[in-house]
Protein backbone atom coordinates (compact mmCIF):
# COMPACT_ATOMS: atom_id res chain seq x y z
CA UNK A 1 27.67 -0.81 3.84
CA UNK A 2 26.54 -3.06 0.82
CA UNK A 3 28.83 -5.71 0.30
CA UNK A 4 31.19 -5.59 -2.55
CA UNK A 5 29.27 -8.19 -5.66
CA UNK A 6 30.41 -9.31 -8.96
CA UNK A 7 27.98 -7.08 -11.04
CA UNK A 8 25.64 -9.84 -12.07
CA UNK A 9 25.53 -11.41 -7.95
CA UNK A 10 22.16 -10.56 -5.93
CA UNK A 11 22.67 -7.42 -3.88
CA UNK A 12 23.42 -7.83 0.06
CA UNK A 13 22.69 -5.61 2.81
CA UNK A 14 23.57 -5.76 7.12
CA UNK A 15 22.24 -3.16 9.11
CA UNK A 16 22.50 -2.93 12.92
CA UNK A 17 19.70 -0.60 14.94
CA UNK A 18 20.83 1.35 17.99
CA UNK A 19 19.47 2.99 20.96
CA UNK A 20 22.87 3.63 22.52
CA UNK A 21 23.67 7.86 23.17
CA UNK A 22 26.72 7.67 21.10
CA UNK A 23 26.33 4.71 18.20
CA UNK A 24 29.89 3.52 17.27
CA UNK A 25 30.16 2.82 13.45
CA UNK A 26 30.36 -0.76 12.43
CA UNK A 27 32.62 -1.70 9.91
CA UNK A 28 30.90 -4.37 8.24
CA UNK A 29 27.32 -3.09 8.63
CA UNK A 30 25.08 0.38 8.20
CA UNK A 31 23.89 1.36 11.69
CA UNK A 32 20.06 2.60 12.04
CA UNK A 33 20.41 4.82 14.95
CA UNK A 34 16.73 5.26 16.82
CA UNK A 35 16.17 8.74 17.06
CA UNK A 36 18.47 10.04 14.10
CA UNK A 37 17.87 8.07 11.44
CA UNK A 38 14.42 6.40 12.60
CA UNK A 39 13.08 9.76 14.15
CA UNK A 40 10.29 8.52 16.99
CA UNK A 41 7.87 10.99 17.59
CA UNK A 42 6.33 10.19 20.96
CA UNK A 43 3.08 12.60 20.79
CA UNK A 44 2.21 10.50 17.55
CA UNK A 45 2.86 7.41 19.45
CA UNK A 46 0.72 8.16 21.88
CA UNK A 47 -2.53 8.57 19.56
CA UNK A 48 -1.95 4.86 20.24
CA UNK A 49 -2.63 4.73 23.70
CA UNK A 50 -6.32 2.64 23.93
CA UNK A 51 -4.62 1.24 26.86
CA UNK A 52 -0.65 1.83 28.59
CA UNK A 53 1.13 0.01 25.77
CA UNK A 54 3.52 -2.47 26.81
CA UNK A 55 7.07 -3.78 25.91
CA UNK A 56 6.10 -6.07 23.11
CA UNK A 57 3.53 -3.69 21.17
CA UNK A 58 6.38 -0.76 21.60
CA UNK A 59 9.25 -3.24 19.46
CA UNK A 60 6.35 -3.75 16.71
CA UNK A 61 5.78 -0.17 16.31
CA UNK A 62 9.84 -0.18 15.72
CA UNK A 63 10.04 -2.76 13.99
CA UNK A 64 7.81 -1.48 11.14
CA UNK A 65 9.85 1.42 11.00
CA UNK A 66 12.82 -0.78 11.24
CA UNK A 67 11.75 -2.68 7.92
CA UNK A 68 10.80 0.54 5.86
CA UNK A 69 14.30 1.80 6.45
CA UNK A 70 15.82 -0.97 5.67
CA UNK A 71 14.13 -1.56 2.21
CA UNK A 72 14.69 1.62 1.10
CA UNK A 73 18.46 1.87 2.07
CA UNK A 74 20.01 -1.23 0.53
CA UNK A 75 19.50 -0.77 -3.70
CA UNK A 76 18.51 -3.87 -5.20
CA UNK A 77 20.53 -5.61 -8.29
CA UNK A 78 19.90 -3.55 -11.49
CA UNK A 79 21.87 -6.88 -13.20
CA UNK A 80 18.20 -9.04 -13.10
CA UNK A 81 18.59 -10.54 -10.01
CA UNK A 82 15.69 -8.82 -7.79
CA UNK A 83 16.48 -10.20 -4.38
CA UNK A 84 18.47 -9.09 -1.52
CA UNK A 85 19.97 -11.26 1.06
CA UNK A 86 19.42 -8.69 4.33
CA UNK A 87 20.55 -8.81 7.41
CA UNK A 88 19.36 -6.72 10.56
CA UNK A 89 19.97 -6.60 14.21
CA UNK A 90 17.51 -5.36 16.10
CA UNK A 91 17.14 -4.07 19.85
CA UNK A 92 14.23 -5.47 21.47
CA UNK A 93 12.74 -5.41 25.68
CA UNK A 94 12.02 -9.00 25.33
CA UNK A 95 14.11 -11.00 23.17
CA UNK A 96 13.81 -14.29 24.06
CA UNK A 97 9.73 -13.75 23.09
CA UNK A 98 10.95 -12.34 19.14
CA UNK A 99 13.78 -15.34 19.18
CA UNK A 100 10.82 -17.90 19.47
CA UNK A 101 10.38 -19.71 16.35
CA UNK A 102 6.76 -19.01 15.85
CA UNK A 103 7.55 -15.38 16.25
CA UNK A 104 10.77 -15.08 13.90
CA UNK A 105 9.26 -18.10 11.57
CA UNK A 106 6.27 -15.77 11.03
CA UNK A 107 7.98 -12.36 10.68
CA UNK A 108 10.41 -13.66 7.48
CA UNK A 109 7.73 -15.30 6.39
CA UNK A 110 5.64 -12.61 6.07
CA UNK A 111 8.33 -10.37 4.46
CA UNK A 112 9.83 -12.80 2.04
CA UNK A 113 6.58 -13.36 0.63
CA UNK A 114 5.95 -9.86 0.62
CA UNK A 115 9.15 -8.30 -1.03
CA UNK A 116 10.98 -11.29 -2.34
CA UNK A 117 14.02 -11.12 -0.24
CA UNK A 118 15.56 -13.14 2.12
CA UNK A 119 15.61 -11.32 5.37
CA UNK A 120 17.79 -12.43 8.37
CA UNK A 121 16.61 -11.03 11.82
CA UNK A 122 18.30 -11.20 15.22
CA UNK A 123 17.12 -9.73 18.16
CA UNK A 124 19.59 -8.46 20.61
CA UNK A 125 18.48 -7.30 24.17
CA UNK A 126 17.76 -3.54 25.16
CA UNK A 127 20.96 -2.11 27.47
CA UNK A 128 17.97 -0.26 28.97
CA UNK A 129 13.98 -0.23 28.51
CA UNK A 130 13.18 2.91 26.68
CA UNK A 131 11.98 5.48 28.80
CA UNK A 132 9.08 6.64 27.45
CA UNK A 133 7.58 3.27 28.18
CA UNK A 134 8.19 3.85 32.04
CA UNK A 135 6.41 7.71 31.69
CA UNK A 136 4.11 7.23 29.05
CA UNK A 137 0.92 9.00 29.96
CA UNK A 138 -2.28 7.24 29.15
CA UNK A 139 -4.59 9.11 27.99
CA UNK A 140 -8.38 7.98 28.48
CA UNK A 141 -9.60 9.24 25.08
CA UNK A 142 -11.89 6.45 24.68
CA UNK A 143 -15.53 6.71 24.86
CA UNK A 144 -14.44 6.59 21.28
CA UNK A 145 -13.85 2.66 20.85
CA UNK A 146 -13.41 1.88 16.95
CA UNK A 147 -15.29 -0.62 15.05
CA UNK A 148 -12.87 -1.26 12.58
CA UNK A 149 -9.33 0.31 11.38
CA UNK A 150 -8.92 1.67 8.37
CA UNK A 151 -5.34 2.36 6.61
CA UNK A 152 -6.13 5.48 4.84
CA UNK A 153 -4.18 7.26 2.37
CA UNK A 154 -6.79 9.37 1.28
CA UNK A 155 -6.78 7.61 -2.51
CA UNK A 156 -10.18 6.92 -4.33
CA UNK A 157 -10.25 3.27 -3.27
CA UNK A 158 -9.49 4.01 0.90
CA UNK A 159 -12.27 7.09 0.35
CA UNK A 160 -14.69 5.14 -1.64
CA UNK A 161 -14.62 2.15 0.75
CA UNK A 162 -14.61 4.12 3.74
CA UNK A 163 -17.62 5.68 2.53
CA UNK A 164 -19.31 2.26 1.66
CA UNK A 165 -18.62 0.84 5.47
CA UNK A 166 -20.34 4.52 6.72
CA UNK A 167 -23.51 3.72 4.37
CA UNK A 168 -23.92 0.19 5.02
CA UNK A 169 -22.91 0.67 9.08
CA UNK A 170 -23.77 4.12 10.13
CA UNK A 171 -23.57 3.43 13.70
CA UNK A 172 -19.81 1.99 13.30
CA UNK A 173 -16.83 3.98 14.62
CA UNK A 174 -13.72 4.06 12.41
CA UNK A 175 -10.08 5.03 13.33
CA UNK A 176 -8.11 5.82 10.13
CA UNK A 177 -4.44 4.91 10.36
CA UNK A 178 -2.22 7.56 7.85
CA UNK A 179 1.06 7.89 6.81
CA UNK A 180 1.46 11.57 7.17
CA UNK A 181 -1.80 12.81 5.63
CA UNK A 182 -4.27 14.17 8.44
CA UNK A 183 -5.84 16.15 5.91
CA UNK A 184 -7.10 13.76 3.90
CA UNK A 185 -9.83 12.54 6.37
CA UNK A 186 -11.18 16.07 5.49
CA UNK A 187 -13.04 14.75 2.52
CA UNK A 188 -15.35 12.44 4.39
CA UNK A 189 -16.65 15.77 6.55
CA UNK A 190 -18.98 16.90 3.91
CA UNK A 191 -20.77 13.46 3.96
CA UNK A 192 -20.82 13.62 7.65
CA UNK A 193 -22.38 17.16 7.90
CA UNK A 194 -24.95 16.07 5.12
CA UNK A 195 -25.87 12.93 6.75
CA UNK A 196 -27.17 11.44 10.09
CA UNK A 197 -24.38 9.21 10.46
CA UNK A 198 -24.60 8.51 14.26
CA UNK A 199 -20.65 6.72 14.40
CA UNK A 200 -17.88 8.93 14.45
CA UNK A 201 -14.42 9.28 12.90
CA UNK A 202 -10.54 9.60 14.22
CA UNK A 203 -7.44 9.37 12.89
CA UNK A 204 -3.40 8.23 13.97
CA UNK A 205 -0.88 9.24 12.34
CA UNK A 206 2.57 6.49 11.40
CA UNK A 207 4.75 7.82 14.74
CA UNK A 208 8.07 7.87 12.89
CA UNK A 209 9.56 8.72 10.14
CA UNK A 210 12.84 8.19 8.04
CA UNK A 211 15.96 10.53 8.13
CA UNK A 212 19.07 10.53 6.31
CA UNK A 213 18.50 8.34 3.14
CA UNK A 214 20.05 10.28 -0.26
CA UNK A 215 19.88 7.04 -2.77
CA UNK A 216 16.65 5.28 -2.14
CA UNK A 217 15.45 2.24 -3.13
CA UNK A 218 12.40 3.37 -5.04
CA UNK A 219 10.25 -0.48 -5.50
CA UNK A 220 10.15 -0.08 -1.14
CA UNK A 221 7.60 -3.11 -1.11
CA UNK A 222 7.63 -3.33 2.34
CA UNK A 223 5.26 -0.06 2.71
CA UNK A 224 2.45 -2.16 3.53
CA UNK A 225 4.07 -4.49 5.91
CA UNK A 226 4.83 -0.74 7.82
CA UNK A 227 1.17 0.95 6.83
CA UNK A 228 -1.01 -2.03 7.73
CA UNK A 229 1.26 -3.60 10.76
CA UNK A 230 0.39 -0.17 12.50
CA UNK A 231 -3.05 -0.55 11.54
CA UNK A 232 -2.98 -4.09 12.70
CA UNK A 233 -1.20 -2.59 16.35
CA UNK A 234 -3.76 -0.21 16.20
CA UNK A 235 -6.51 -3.19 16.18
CA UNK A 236 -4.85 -4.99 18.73
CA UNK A 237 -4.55 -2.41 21.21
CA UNK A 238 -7.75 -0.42 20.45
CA UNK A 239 -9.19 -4.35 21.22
CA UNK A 240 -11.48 -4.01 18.14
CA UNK A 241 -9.59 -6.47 16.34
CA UNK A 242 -10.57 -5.63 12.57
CA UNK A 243 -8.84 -4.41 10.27
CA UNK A 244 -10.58 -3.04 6.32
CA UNK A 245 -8.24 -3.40 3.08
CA UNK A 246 -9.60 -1.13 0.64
CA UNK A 247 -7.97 -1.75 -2.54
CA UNK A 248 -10.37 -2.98 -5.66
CA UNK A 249 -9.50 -6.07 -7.03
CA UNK A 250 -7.20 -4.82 -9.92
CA UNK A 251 -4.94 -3.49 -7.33
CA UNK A 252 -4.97 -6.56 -5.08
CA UNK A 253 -4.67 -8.67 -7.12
CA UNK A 254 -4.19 -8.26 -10.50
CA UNK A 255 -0.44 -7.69 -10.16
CA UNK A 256 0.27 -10.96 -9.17
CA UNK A 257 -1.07 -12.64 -12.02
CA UNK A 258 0.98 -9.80 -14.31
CA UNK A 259 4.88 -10.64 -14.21
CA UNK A 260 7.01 -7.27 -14.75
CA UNK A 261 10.75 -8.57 -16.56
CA UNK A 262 12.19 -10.21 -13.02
CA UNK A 263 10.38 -8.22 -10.49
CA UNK A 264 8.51 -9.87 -7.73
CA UNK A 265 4.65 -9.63 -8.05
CA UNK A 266 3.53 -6.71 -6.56
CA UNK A 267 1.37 -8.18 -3.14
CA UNK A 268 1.08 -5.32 -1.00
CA UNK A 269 -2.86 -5.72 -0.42
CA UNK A 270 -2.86 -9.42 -1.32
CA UNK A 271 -4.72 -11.74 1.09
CA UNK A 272 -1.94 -14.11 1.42
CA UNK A 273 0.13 -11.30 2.50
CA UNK A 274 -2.59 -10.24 4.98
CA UNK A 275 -2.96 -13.79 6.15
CA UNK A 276 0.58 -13.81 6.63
CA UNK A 277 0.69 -10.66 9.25
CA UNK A 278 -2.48 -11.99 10.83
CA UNK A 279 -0.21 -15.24 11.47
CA UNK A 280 2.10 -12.66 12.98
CA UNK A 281 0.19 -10.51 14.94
CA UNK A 282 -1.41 -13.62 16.33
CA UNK A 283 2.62 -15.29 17.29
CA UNK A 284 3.39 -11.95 18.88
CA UNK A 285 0.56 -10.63 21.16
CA UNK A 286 -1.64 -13.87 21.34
CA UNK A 287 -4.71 -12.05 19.55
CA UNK A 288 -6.36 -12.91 16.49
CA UNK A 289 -7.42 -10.05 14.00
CA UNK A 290 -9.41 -10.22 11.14
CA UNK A 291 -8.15 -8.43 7.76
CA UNK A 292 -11.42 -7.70 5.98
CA UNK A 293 -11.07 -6.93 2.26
CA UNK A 294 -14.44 -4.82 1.32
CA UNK A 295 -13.77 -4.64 -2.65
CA UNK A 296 -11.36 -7.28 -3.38
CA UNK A 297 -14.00 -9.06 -6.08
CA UNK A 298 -14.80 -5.37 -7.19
CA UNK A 299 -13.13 -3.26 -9.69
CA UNK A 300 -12.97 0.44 -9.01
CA UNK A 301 -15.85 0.94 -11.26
CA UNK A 302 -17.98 -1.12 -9.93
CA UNK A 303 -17.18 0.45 -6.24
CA UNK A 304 -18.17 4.09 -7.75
CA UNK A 305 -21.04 2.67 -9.50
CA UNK A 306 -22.19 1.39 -5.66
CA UNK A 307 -21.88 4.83 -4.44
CA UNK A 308 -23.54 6.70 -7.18
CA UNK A 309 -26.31 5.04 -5.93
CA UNK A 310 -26.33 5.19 -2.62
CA UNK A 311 -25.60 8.82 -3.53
CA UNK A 312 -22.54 9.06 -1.17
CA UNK A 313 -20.38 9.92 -4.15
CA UNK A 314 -19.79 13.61 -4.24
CA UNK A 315 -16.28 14.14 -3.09
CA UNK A 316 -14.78 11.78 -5.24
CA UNK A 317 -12.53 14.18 -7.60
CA UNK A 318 -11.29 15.38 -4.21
CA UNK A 319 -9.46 12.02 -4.09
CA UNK A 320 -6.16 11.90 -5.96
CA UNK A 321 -4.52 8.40 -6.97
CA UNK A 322 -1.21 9.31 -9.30
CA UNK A 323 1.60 7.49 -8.34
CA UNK A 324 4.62 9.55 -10.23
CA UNK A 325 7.18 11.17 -7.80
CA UNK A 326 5.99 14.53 -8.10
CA UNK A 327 9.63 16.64 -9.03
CA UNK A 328 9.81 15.01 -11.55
CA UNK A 329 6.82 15.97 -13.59
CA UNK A 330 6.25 18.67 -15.95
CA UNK A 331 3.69 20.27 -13.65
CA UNK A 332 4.97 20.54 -10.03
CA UNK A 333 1.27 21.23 -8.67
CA UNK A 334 0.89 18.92 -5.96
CA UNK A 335 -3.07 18.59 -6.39
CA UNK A 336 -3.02 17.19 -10.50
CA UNK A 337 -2.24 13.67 -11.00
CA UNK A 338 -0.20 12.51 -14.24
CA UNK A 339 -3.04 10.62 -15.74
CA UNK A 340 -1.08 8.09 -17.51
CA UNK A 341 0.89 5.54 -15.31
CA UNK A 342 -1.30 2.78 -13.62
CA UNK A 343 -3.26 4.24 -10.93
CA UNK A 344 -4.28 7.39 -12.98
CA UNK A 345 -5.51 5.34 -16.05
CA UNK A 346 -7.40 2.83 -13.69
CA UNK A 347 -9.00 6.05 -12.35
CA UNK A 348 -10.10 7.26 -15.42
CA UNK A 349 -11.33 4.08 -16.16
CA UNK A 350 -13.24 4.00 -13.29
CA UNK A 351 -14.65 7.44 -13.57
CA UNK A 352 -15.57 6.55 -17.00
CA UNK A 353 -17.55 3.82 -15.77
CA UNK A 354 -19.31 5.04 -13.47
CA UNK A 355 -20.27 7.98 -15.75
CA UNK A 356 -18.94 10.79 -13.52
CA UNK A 357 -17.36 13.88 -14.50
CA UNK A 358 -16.35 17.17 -12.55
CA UNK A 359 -14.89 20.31 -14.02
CA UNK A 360 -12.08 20.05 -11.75
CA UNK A 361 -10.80 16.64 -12.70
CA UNK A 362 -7.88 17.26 -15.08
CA UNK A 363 -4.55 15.71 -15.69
CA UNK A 364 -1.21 16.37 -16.60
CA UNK A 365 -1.37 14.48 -19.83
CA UNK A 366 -4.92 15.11 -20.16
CA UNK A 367 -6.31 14.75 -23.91
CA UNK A 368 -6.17 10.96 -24.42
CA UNK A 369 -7.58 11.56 -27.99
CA UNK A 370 -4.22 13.11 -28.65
CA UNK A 371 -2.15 11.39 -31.50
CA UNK A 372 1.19 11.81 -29.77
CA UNK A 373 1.38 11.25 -25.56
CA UNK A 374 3.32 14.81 -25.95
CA UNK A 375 0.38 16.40 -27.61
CA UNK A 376 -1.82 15.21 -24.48
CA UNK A 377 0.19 17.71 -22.39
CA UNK A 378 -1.37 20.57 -20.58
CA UNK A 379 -0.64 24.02 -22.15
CA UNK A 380 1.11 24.66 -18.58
CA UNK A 381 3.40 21.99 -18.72
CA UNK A 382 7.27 23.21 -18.29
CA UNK A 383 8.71 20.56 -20.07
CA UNK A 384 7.80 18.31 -22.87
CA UNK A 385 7.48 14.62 -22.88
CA UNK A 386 10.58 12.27 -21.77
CA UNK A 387 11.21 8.52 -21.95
CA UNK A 388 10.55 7.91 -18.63
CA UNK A 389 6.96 9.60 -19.58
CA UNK A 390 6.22 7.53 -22.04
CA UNK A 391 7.88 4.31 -20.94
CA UNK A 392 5.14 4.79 -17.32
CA UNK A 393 2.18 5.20 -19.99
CA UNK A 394 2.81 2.48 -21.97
CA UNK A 395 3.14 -0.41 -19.35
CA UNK A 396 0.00 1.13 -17.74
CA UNK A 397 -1.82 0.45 -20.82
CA UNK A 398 0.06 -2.33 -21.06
CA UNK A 399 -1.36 -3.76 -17.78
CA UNK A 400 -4.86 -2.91 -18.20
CA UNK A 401 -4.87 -4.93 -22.12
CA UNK A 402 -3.50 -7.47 -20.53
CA UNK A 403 -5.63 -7.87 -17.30
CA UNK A 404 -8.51 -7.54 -19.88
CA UNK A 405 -7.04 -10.76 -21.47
CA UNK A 406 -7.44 -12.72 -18.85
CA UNK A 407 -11.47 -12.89 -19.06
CA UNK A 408 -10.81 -14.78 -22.50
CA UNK A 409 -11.75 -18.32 -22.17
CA UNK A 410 -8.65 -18.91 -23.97
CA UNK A 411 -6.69 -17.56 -21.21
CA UNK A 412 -4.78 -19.69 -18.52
CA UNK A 413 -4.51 -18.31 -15.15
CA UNK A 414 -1.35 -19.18 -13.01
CA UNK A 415 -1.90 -21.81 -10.87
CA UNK A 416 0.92 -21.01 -8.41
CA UNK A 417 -1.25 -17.42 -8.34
CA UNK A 418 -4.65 -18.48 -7.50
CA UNK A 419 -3.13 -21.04 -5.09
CA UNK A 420 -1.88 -18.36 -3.06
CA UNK A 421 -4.70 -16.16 -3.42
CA UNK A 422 -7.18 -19.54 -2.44
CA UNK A 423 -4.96 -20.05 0.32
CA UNK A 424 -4.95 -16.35 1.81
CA UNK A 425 -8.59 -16.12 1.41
CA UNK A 426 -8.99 -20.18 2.69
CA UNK A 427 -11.12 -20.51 -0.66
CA UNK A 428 -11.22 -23.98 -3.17
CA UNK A 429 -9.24 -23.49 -6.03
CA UNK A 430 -12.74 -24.09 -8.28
CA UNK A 431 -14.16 -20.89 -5.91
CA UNK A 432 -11.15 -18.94 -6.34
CA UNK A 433 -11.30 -19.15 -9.93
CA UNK A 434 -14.45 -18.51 -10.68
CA UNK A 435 -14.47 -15.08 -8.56
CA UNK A 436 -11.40 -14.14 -10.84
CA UNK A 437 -13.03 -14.69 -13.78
CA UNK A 438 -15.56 -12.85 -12.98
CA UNK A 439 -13.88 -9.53 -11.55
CA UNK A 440 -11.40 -9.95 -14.84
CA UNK A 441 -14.25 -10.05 -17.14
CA UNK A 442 -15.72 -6.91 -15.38
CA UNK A 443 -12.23 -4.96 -15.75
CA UNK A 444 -12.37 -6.65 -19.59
CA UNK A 445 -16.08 -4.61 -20.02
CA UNK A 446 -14.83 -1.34 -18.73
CA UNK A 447 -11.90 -1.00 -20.26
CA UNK A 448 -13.06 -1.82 -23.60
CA UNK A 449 -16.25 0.94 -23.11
CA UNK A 450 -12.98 3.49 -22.34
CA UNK A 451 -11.19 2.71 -25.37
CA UNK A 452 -14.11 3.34 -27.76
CA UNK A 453 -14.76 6.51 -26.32
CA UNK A 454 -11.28 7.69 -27.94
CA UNK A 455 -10.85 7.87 -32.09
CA UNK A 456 -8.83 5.48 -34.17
CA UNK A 457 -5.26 7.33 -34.42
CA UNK A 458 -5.37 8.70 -31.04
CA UNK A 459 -2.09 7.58 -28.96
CA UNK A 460 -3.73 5.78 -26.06
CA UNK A 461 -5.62 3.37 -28.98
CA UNK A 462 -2.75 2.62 -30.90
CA UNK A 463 -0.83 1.74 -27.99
CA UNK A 464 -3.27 -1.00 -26.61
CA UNK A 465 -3.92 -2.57 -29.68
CA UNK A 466 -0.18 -3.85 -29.66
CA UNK A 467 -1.61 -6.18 -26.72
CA UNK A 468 -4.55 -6.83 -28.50
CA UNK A 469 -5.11 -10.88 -29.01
């Protein structure tokens, strides 16, 4: 359970994992019981199978899991204090290999700089190896062998880069690694069936999934330490060893150089967090893998502008990128994104840029030239505007002013930030800067071009020029 705080102490968290038949309750900790509250599902797992996966890749896939859980089930500090101290116990075939200090050095590492809390891991040993490992059947799938991985949610930046790696690399094999999307590969068929694309295309599934949370803990930061580690396990037993981010650079990272109140920066494509579970990867199984970012000195505009004319760009509006937790919107359809919080209004942007337009493309809060945000609301819409509405729409155009700001010449760039990101990428500190610059001055153009397509009064105008210098 969480540990009783004074309301204005950091919020705690101690979690033991089972694999027992009957878990006994703890008294002083939340148990995660494998099987009931991390569900395994072995078929998934074995999508894995490049080769008979051993003891050591087997605890990884868990442990991913492991992490997500535990993020979302202990609720951070609504008092300003953003980090947790956690504490997990974790079951493991090989313990004394996790105990090592390169191993557990690496791992808290890689998630402190990630989510911004202190984690404390122990491994325990197995009572028993799991059986699946000892009647696992390998499956010899493989005269497909990948050229790179690919985590693939099916957004505009993992279908836009995807298709820029097919164009450039025709010949190269990619395996997709999704959450719980196999449909969304389904937009890159058109483009396959058009083209003469000789390499071919597969997808994995995440083999687990989360049961039994009611109150979670929505900022779950470690979702890329659980998307791309299985991407990265994928790489390492697939023995391709390469691994594509896709995000632009706004997404990468922007964030980090754009402080929200007391939250940590948001890192979950940046390089040194990449760098971090390449450190990892490399501590556990001994093999190197190389986390390629394709558009990390490219805004989304640019990266549709690339396509356009390669003329690969046709199923882009079949890409969705809203963020917004779906219930809670005044349109329930599952296929319209919101339009207004961060990722919608960078797509726009983007679209905007790239001067592309479908009839299909619409939005929840659609008309931008409206005065009021409520007035930009579909006619279907079964509620009207809320706080929570608004408050999402104005820190997105909050966020994209001030990103824009930091082209100006007058502008001073954290050092701390473009240490880290010199250090992920192994870049000077004179390179580093420079490509920022650059990719912010870029983001500057585009977004400027998108606000004078929109009159004087209308809401999304007023609102940015509150952030205007």
């Amino acid at each position: 359970m969480n540990a009783p705080r004074h309301p204005s102490s950091r919020a705690c968290g101690s979690l033991r994992v089972t694999v027992e038949e009957n878990p006994q309750k703890s008294a002083s900790s939340l148990s995660c019981h494998i099987g009931r509250d991390l569900v395994v599902d072995y078929r998934l797992l074995e999508e894995f199978l490049f080769q008979r996966m051993g003891p050591l890749a087997f605890d990884f896939a868990l442990l991913t899991g492991i992490i997500g859980y535990v993020d979302r089930i202990f609720l951070r500090s609504r008092q300003g204090i953003w980090a947790r101290d956690l504490h997990v116990q974790i079951p493991v075939h090989e313990p004394d290999h996790w105990r090592s200090r390169l191993v557990s050095g690496a791992l808290t590492d890689c998630l402190t700089f990630l989510t911004g809390d202190n984690w404390s891991i122990s491994f325990v040993p197995r009572e028993a190896p799991d059986p699946w490992l000892q009647n696992q059947q390998f499956l010899p799938l493989r005269a497909f062998e990948p050229s790179y991985v690919i985590p693939f949610s099916g957004g505009m930046d993992s279908w836009a880069v995807t298709q820029l790696v097919r164009s450039h690399e025709p010949t190269a094999n990619l395996l997709l690694v999704q959450i719980k999307n196999p449909s969304a590969t389904s937009i890159l068929t058109e483009s396959q069936n058009r083209t003469s694309l000789q390499g071919s295309i597969q997808s994995i599934c995440l083999p687990f999934r989360f049961r039994g949370i009611r109150r979670r803990e929505h900022t779950y930061r470690s979702r890329s330490f659980v998307y791309f580690g299985a991407a990265a396990l994928a790489a390492v037993v697939s023995g391709c060893n390469r691994v594509i981010i896709t995000e632009n650079g706004q997404g990468s990272v922007g964030a980090s150089f754009l402080p929200y109140a007391h939250e940590w920066p948001l890192r979950g494509a940046h390089p040194g967090f990449t760098s971090r579970l390449r450190r990892l990867i490399r501590a556990i199984f001994s093999t190197d893998i190389e986390f390629e970012h394709r558009a990390l000195w490219s805004t989304k505009g640019e990266t549709l502008n690339i396509l356009k004319r390669l003329n690969t760009h046709q199923s882009w509006h079949k890409t969705f990128s809203c963020t917004r937790y779906r219930p809670k919107l005044p349109v329930s359809n599952p296929r319209i994104d919101c339009g207004v919080c961060g990722n919608c209004l960078l797509r726009r942007v983007a679209i905007q840029s790239a001067h592309l337009w479908a009839q299909s493309e619409r939005y929840i809060w659609d008309d931008l030239s409206a005065t009021d945000l409520n007035d930009a609301l579909v006619p279907t819409a079964k509620r009207p505007t809320n706080p929570t509405d608004i408050s999402y729409a104005i820190h997105a155009v909050k966020d994209m002013a001030s990103l824009g700001h930091l082209a100006s010449p007058r502008a001073t760039l954290s050092y701390l930030a473009v240490e880290e990101l010199a250090d992920g990428l192994n870049l000077t500190i004179e390179e580093t800067n420079t490509n920022l610059k650059t990719l912010f001055s870029q983001h500057a153009d585009e977004w400027s071009s998108f606000l004078g397509d929109f009159p004087g009064q209308s809401w999304i105008k007023n609102v940015a020029g509150f952030w205007d210098e």
